[in-house]
N, C-alpha and C. Protein backbone atom coordinates (compact mmCIF):
# COMPACT_ATOMS: atom_id res chain seq x y z
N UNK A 1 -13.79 38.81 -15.00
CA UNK A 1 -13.39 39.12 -13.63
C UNK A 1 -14.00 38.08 -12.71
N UNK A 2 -12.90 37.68 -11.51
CA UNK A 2 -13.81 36.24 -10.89
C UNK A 2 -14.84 36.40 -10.40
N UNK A 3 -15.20 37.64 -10.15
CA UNK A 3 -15.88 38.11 -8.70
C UNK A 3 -17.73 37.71 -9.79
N UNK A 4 -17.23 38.32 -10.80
CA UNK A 4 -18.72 38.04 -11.38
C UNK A 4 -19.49 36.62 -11.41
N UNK A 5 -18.67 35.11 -11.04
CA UNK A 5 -18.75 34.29 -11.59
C UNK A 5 -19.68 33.91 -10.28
N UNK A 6 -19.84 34.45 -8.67
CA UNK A 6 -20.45 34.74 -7.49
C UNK A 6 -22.01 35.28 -7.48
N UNK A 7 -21.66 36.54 -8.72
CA UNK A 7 -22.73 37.23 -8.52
C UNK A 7 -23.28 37.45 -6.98
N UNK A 8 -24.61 37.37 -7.06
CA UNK A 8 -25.51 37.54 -5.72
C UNK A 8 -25.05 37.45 -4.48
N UNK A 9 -24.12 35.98 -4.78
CA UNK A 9 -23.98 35.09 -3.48
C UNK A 9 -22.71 36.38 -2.96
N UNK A 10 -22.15 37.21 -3.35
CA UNK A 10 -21.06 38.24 -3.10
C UNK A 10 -22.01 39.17 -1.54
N UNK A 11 -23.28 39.27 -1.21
CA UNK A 11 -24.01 40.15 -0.40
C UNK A 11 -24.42 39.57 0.86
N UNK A 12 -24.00 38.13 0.89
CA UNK A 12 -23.79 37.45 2.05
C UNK A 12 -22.60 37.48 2.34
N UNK A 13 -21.61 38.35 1.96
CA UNK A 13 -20.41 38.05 2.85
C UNK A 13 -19.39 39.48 2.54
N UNK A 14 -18.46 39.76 3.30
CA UNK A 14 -17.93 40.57 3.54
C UNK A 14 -16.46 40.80 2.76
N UNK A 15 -15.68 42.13 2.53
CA UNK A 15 -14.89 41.88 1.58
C UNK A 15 -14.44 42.90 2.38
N UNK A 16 -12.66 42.48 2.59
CA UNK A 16 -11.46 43.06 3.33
C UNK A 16 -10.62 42.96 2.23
N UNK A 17 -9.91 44.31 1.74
CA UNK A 17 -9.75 44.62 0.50
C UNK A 17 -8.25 45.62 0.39
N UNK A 18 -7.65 45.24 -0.18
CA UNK A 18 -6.42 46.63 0.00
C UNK A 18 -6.87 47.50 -0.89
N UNK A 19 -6.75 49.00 -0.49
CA UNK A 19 -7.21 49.98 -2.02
C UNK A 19 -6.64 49.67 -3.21
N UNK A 20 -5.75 49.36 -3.60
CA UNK A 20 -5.06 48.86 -4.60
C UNK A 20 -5.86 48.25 -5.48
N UNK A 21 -6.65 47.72 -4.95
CA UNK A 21 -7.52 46.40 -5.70
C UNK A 21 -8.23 46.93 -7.24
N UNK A 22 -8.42 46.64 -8.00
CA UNK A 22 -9.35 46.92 -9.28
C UNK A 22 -10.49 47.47 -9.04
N UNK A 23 -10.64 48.90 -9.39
CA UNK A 23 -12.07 49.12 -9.25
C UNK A 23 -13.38 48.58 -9.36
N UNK A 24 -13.26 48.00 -10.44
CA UNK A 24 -14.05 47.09 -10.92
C UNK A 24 -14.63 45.87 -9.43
N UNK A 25 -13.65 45.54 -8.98
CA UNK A 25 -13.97 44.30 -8.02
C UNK A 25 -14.94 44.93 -6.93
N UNK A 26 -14.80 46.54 -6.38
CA UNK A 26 -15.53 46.85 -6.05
C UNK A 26 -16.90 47.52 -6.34
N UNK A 27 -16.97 47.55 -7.75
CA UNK A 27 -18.37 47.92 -8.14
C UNK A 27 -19.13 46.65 -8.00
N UNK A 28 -18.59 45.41 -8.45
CA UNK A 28 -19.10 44.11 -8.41
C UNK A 28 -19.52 43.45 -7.47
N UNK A 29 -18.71 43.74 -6.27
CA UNK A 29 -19.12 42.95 -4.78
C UNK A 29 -20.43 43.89 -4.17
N UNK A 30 -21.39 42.93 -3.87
CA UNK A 30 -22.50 43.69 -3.31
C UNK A 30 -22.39 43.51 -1.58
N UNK A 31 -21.90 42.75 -1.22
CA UNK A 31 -21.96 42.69 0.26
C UNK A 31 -20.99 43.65 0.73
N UNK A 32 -20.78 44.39 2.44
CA UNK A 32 -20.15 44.91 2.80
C UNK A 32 -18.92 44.90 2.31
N UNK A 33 -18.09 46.17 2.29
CA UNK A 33 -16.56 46.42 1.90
C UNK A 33 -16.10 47.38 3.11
N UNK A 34 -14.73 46.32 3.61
CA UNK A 34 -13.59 47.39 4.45
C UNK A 34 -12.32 47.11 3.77
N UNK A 35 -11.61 48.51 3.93
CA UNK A 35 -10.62 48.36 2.66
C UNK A 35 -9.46 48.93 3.67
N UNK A 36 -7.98 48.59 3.59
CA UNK A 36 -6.67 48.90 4.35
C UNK A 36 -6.14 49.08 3.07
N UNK A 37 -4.87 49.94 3.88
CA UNK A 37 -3.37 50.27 3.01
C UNK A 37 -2.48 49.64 3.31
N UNK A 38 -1.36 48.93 2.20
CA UNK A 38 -0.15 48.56 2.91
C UNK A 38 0.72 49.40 2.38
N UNK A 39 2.17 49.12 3.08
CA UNK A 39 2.91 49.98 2.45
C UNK A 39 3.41 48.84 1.25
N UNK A 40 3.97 50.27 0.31
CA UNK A 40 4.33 49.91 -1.37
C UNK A 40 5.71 49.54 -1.59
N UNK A 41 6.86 49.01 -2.03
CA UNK A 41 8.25 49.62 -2.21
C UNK A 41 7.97 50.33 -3.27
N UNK A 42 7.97 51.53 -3.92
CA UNK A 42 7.42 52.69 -4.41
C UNK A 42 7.34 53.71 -4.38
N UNK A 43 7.94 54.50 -4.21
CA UNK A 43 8.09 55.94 -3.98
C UNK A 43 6.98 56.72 -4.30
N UNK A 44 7.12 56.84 -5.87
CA UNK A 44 5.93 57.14 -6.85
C UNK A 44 4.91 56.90 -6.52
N UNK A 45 4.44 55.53 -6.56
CA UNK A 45 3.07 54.84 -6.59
C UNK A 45 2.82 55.94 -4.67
N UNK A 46 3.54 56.08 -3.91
CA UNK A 46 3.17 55.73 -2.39
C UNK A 46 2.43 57.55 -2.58
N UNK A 47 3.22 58.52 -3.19
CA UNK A 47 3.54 59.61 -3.69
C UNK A 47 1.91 60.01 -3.93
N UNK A 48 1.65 59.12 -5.26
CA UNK A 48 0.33 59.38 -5.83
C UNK A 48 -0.95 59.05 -5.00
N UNK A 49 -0.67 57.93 -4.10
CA UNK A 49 -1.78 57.40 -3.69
C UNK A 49 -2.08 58.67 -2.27
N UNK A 50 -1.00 59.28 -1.79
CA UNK A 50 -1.54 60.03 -0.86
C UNK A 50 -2.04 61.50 -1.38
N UNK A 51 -1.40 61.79 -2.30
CA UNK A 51 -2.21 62.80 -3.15
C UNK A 51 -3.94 62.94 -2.97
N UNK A 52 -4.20 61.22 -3.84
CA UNK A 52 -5.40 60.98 -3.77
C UNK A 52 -6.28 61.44 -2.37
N UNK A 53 -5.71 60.31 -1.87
CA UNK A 53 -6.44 60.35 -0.47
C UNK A 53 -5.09 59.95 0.51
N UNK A 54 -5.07 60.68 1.63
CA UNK A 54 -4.57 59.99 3.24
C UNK A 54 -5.05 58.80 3.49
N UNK A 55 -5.16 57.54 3.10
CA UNK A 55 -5.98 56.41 3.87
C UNK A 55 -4.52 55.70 5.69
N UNK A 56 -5.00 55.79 6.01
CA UNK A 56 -4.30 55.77 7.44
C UNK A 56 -4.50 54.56 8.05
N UNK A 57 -5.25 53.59 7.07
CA UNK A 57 -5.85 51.82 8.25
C UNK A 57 -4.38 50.97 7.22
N UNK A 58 -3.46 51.07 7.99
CA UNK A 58 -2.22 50.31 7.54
C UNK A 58 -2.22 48.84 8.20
N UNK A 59 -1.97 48.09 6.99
CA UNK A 59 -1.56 46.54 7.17
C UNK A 59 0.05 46.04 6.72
N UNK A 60 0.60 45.52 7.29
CA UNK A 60 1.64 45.19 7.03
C UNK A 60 1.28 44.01 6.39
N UNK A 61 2.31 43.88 5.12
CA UNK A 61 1.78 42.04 4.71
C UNK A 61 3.17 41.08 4.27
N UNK A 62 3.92 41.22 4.48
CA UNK A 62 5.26 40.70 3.62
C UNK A 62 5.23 40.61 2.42
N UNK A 63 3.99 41.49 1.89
CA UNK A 63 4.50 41.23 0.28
C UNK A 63 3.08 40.65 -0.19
N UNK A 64 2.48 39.49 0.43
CA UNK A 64 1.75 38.71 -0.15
C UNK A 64 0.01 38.81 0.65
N UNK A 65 -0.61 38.11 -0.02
CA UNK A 65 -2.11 37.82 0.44
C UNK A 65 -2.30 37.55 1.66
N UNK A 66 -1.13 36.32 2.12
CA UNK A 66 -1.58 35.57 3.35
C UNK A 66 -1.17 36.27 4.28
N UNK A 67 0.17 37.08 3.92
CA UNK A 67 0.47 38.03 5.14
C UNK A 67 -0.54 39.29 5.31
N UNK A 68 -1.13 39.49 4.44
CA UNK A 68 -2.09 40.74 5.14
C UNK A 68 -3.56 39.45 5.83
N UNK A 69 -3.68 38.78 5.01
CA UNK A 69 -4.43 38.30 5.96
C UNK A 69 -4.47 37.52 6.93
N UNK A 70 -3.29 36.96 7.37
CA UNK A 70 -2.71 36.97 8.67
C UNK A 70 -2.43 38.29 9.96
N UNK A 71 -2.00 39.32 8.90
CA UNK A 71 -2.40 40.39 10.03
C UNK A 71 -3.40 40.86 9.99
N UNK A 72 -4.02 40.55 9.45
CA UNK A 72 -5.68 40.92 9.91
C UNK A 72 -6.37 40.13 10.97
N UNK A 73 -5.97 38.63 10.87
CA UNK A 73 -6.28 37.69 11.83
C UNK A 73 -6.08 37.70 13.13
N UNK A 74 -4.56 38.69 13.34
CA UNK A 74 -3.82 38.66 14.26
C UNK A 74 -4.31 40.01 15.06
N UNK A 75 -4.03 41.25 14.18
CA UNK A 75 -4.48 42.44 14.56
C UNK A 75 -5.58 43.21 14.95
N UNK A 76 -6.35 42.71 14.00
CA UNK A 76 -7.57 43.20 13.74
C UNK A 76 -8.97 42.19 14.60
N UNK A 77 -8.48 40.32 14.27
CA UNK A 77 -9.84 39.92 15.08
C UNK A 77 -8.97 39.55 16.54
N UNK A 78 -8.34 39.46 16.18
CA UNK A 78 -7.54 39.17 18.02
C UNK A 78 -7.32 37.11 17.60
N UNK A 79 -7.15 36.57 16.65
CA UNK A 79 -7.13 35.60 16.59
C UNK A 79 -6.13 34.43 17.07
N UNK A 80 -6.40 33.55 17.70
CA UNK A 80 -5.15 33.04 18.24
C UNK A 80 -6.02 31.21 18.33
N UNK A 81 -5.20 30.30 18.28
CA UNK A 81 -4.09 30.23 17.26
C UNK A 81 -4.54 30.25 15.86
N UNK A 82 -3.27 30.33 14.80
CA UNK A 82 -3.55 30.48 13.81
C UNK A 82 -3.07 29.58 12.73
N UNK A 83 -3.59 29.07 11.96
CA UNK A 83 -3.08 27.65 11.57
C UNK A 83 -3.01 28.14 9.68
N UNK A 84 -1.60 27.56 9.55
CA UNK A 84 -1.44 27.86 7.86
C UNK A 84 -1.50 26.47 7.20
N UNK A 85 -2.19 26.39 5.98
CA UNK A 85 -2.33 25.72 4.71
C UNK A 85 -1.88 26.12 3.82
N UNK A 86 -1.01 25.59 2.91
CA UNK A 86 -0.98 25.74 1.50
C UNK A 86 0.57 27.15 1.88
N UNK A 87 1.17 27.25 2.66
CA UNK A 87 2.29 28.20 2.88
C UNK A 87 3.37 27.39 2.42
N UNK A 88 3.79 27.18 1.52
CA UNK A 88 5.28 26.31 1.06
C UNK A 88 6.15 27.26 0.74
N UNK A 89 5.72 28.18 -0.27
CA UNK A 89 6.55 29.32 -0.64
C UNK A 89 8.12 28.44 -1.21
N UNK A 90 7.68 27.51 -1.83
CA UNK A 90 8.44 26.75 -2.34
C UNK A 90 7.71 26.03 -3.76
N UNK A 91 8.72 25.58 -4.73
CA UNK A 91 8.68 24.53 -5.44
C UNK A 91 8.49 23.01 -4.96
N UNK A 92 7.80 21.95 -5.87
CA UNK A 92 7.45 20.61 -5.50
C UNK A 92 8.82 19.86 -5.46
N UNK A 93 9.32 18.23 -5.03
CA UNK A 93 9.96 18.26 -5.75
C UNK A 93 10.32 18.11 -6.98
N UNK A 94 9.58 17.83 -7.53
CA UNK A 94 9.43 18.00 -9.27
C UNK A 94 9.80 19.36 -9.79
N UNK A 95 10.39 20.38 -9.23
CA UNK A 95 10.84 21.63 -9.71
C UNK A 95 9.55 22.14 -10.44
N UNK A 96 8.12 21.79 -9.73
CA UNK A 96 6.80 22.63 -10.17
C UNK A 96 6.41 23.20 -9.24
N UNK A 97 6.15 24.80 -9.31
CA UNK A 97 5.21 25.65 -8.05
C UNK A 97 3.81 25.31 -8.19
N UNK A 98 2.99 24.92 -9.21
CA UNK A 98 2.03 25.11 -8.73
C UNK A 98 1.35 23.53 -9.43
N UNK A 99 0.33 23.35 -8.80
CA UNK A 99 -0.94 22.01 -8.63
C UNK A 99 -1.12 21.77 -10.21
N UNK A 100 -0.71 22.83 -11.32
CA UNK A 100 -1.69 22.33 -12.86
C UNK A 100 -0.51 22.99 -13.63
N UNK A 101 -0.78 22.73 -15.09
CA UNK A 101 0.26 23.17 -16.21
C UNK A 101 -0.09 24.29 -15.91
N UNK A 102 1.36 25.10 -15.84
CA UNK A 102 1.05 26.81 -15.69
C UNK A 102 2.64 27.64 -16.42
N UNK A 103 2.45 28.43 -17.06
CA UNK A 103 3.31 28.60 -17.94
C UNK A 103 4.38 29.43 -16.43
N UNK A 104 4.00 29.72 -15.94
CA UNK A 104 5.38 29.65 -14.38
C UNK A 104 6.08 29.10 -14.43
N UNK A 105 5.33 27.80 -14.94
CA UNK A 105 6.73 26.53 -14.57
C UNK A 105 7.48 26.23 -15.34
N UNK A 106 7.17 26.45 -16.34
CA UNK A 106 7.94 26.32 -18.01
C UNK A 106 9.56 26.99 -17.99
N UNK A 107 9.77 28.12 -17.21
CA UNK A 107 10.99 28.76 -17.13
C UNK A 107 10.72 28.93 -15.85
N UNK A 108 11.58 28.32 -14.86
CA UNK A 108 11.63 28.94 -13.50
C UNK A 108 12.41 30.18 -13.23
N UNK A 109 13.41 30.17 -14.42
CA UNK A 109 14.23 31.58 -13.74
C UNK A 109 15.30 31.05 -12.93
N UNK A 110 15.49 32.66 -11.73
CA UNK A 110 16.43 32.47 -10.85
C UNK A 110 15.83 32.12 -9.86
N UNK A 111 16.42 30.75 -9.41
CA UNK A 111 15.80 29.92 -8.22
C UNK A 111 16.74 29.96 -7.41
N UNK A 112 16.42 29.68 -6.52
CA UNK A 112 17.75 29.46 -4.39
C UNK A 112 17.60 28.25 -4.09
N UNK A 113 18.44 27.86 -3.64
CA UNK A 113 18.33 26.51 -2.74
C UNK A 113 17.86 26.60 -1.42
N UNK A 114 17.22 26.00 -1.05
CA UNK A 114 16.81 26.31 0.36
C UNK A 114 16.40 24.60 1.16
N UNK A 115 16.16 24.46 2.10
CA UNK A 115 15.69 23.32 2.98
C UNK A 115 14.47 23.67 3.53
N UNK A 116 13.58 22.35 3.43
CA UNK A 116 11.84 22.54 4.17
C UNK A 116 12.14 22.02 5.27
N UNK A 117 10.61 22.11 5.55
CA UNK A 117 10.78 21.61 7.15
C UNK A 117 11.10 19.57 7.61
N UNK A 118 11.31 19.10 6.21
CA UNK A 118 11.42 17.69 6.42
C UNK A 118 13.20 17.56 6.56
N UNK A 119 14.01 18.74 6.03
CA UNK A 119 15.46 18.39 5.76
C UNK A 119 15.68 18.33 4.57
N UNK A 120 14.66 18.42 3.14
CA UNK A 120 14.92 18.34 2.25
C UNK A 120 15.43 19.72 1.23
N UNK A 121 16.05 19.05 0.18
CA UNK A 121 16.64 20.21 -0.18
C UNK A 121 15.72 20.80 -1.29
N UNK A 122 15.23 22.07 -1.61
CA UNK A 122 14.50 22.40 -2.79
C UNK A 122 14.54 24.13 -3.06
N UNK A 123 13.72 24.16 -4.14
CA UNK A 123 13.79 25.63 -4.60
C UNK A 123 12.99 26.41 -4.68
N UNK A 124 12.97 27.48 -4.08
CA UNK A 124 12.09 28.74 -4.71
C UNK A 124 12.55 29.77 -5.15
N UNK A 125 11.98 31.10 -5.14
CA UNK A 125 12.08 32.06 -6.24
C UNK A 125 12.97 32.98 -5.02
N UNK A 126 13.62 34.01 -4.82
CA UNK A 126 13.68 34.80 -3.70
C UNK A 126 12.89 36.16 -3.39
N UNK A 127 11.46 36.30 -3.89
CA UNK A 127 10.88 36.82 -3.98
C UNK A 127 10.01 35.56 -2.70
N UNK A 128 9.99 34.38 -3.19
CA UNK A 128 8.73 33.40 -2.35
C UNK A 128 9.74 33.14 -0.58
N UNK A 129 10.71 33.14 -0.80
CA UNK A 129 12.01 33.11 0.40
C UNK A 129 11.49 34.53 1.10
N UNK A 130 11.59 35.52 0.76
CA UNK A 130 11.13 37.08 1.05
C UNK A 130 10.01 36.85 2.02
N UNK A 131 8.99 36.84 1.36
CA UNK A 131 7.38 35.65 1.85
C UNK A 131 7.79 34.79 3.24
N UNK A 132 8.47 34.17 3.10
CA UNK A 132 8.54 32.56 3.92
C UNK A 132 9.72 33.68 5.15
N UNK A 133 10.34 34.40 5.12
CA UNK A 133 11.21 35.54 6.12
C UNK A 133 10.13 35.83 7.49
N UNK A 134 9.34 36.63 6.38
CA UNK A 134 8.47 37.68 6.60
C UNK A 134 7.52 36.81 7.72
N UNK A 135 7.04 35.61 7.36
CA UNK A 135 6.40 34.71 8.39
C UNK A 135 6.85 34.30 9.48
N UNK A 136 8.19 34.01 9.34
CA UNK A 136 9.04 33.50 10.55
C UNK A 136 9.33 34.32 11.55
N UNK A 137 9.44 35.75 10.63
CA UNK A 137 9.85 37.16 11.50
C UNK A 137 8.40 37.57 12.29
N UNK A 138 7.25 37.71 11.95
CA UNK A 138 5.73 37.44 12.11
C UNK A 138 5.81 36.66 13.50
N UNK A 139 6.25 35.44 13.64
CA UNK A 139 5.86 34.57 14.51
C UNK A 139 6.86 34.51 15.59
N UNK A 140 8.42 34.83 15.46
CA UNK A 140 9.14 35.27 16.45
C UNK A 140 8.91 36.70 16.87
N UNK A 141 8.38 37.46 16.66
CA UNK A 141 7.86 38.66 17.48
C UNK A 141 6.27 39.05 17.57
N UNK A 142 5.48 38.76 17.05
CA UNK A 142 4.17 38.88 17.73
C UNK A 142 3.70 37.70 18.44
N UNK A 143 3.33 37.47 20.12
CA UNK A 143 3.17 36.77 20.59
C UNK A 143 1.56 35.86 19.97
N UNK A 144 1.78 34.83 20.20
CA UNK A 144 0.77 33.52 19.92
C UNK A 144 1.19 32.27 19.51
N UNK A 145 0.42 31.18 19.38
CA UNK A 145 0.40 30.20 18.86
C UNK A 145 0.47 29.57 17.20
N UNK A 146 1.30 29.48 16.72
CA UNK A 146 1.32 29.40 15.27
C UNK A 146 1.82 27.87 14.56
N UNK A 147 0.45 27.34 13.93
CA UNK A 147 1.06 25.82 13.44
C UNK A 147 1.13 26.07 11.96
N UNK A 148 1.93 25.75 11.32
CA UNK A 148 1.85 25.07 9.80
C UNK A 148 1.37 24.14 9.43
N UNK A 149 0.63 23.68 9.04
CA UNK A 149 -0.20 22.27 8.62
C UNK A 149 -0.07 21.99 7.17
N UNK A 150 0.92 23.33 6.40
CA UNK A 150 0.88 23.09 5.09
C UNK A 150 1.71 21.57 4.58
N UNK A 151 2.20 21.02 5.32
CA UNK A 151 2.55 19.85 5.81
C UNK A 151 3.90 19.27 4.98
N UNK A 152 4.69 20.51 4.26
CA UNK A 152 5.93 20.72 3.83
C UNK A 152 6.20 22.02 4.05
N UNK A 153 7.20 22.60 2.82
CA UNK A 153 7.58 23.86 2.50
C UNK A 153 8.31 24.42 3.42
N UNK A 154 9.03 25.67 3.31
CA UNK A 154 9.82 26.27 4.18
C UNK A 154 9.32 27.29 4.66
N UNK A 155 8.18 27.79 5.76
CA UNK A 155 8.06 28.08 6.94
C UNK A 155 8.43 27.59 7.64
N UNK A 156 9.23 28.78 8.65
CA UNK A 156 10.10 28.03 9.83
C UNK A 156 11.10 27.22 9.80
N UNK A 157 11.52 26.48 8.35
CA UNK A 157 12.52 25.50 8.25
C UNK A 157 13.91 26.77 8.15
N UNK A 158 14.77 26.19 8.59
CA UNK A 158 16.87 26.51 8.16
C UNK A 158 17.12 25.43 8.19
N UNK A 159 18.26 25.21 7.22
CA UNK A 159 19.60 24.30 7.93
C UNK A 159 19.51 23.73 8.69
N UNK A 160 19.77 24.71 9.88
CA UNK A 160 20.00 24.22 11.38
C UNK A 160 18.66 23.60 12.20
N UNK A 161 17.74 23.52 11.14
CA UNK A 161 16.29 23.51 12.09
C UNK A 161 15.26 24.24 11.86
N UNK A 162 13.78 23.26 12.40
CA UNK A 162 13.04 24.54 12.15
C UNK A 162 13.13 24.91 13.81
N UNK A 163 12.46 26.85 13.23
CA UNK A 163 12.31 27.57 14.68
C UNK A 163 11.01 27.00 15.48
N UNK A 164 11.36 27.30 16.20
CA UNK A 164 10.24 26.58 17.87
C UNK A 164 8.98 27.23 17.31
N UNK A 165 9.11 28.46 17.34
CA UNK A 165 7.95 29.48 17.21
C UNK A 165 6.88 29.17 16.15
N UNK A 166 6.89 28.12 15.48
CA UNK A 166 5.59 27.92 14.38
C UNK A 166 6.07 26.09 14.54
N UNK A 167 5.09 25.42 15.11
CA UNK A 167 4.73 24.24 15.71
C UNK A 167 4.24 23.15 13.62
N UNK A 168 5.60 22.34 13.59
CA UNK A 168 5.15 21.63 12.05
C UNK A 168 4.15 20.70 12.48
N UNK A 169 2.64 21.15 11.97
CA UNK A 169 1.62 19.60 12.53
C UNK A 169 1.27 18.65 11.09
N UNK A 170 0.56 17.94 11.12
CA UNK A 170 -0.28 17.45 10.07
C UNK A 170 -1.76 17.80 10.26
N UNK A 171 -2.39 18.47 9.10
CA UNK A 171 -3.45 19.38 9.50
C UNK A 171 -4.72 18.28 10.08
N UNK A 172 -4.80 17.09 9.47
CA UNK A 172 -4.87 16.09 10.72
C UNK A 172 -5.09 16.57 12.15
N UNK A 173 -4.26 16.22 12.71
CA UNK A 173 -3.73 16.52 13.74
C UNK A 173 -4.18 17.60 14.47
N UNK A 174 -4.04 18.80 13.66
CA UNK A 174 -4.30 19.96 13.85
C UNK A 174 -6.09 19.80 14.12
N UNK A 175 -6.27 19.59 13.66
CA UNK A 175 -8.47 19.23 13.75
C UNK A 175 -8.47 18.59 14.77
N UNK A 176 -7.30 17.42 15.01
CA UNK A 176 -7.94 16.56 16.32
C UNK A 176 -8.09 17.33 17.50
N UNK A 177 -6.91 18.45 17.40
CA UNK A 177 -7.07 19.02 18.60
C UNK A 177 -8.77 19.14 19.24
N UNK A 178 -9.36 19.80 17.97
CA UNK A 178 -10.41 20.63 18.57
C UNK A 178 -12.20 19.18 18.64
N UNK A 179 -11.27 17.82 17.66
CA UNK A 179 -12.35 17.21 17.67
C UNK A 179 -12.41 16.12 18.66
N UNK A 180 -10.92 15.99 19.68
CA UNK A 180 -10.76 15.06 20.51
C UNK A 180 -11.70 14.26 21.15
N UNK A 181 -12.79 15.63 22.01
CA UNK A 181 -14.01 14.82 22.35
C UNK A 181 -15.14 14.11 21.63
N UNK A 182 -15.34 14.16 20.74
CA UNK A 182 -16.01 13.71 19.58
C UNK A 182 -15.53 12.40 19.36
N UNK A 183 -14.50 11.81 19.54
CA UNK A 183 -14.22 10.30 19.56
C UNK A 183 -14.72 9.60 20.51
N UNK A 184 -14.87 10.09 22.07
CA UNK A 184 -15.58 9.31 23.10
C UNK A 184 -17.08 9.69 23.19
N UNK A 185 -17.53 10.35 22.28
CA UNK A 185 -18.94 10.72 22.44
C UNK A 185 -20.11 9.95 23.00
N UNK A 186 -20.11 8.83 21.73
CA UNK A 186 -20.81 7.84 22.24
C UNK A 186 -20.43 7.07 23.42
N UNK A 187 -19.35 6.82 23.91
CA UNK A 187 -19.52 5.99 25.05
C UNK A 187 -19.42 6.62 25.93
N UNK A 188 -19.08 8.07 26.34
CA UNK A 188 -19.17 8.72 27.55
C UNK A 188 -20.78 9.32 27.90
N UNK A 189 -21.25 9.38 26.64
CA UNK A 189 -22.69 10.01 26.82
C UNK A 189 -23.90 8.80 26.52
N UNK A 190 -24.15 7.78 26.35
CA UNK A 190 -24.37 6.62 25.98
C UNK A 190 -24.66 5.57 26.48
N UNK A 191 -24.91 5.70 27.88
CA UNK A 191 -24.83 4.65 28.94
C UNK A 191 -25.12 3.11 28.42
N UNK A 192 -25.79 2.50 27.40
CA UNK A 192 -25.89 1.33 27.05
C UNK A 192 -24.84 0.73 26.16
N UNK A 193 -24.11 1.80 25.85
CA UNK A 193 -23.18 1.45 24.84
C UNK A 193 -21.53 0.21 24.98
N UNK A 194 -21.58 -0.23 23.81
CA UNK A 194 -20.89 -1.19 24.14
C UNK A 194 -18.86 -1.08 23.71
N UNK A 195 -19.35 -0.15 23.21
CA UNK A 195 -18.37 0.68 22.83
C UNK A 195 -17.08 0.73 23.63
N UNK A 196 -15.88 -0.21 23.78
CA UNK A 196 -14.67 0.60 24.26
C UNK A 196 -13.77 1.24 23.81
N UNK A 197 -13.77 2.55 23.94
CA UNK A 197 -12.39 3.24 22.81
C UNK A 197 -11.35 4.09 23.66
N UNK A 198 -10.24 4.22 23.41
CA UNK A 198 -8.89 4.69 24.46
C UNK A 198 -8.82 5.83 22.89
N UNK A 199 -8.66 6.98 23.55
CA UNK A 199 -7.86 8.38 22.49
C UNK A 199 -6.60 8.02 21.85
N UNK A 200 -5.71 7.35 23.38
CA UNK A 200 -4.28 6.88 22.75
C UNK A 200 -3.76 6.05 23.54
């Protein structure tokens, strides 16, 4: 189990958790635990789990990791803006999903055609399309600031365009925002300095 491979270092930090999760992960984590429900497509499963217990702290997630923890970001710390990495929800173009040999890739299955945010044409699963909806729908109705920095993939991309509402940066870019002043440092604070530098 990964969580063991942490040990100790698990009690410095905090764990936001869907009940769903493996028991196990929570006997293992020693630092604080807050735990939400999402909803299931499930009848059964939704059936049993309230049996158990009523848990009532609902997260919406599209399905996936990043969407609950995006609405957690959103909902829960009040976070704004919010910047995505690693959101492609797509295949490479090499018709590989993921970074290493992974038997995923060996049979892709039933794949879609779809367009990223460069115009290019590529594929994912419609399960990962589902995912990549769910974000776009996310960002045209809850108000804020939303960049992609995953610096492809189809967030926000159609056909026709990507939508306004999630800003395509280079995550680059995205840092300069916040490190802008840090380029004139020395010569604005520096009085001997010989330094001339222009931002742009």
């Amino acid at each position: 189990f990964p969580v063991t491979i942490y040990g100790e270092a698990t009690k410095d930090h905090t764990l936001v958790a869907f009940i769903g999760c493996q028991p196990k992960l929570f006997e293992l984590w020693k630092g604080p635990k807050y735990l939400f429900n999402v909803p299931v497509p499930d009848q059964n499963y939704m059936q049993k789990m309230s049996e158990i217990e009523l848990f009532g702290q609902w997260m919406t997630s599209g399905g996936c990791v990043l969407g609950a923890a995006t609405y957690f970001a959103k909902g829960v710390l009040g976070s704004n803006p919010l910047c995505f990495l690693g959101a492609d929800f797509s295949f490479d173009y090499k018709k590989k999903f993921h970074g290493w040999d992974s038997k995923y890739d060996k049979e892709i299955g039933q794949a879609m055609r779809c367009i990223d945010v460069w115009g290019n044409k590529r594929l994912t699963w419609p399960s990962y399309w589902n995912f990549k909806c769910w974000f776009d729908w996310f960002a045209c109705t809850v108000p804020g600031m939303y960049f992609n920095c995953t610096e492809g993939g189809l967030m926000g991309a159609y056909p026709e365009g990507n939508i306004k509402q999630i800003k395509q940066m280079l995550f680059k870019d995205f840092l300069r925002i916040y490190n802008l002043v840090d380029e004139l440092n020395e010569q604005m604070t520096n009085e001997n300095s010989k330094e001339l530098k222009v931002l742009f």
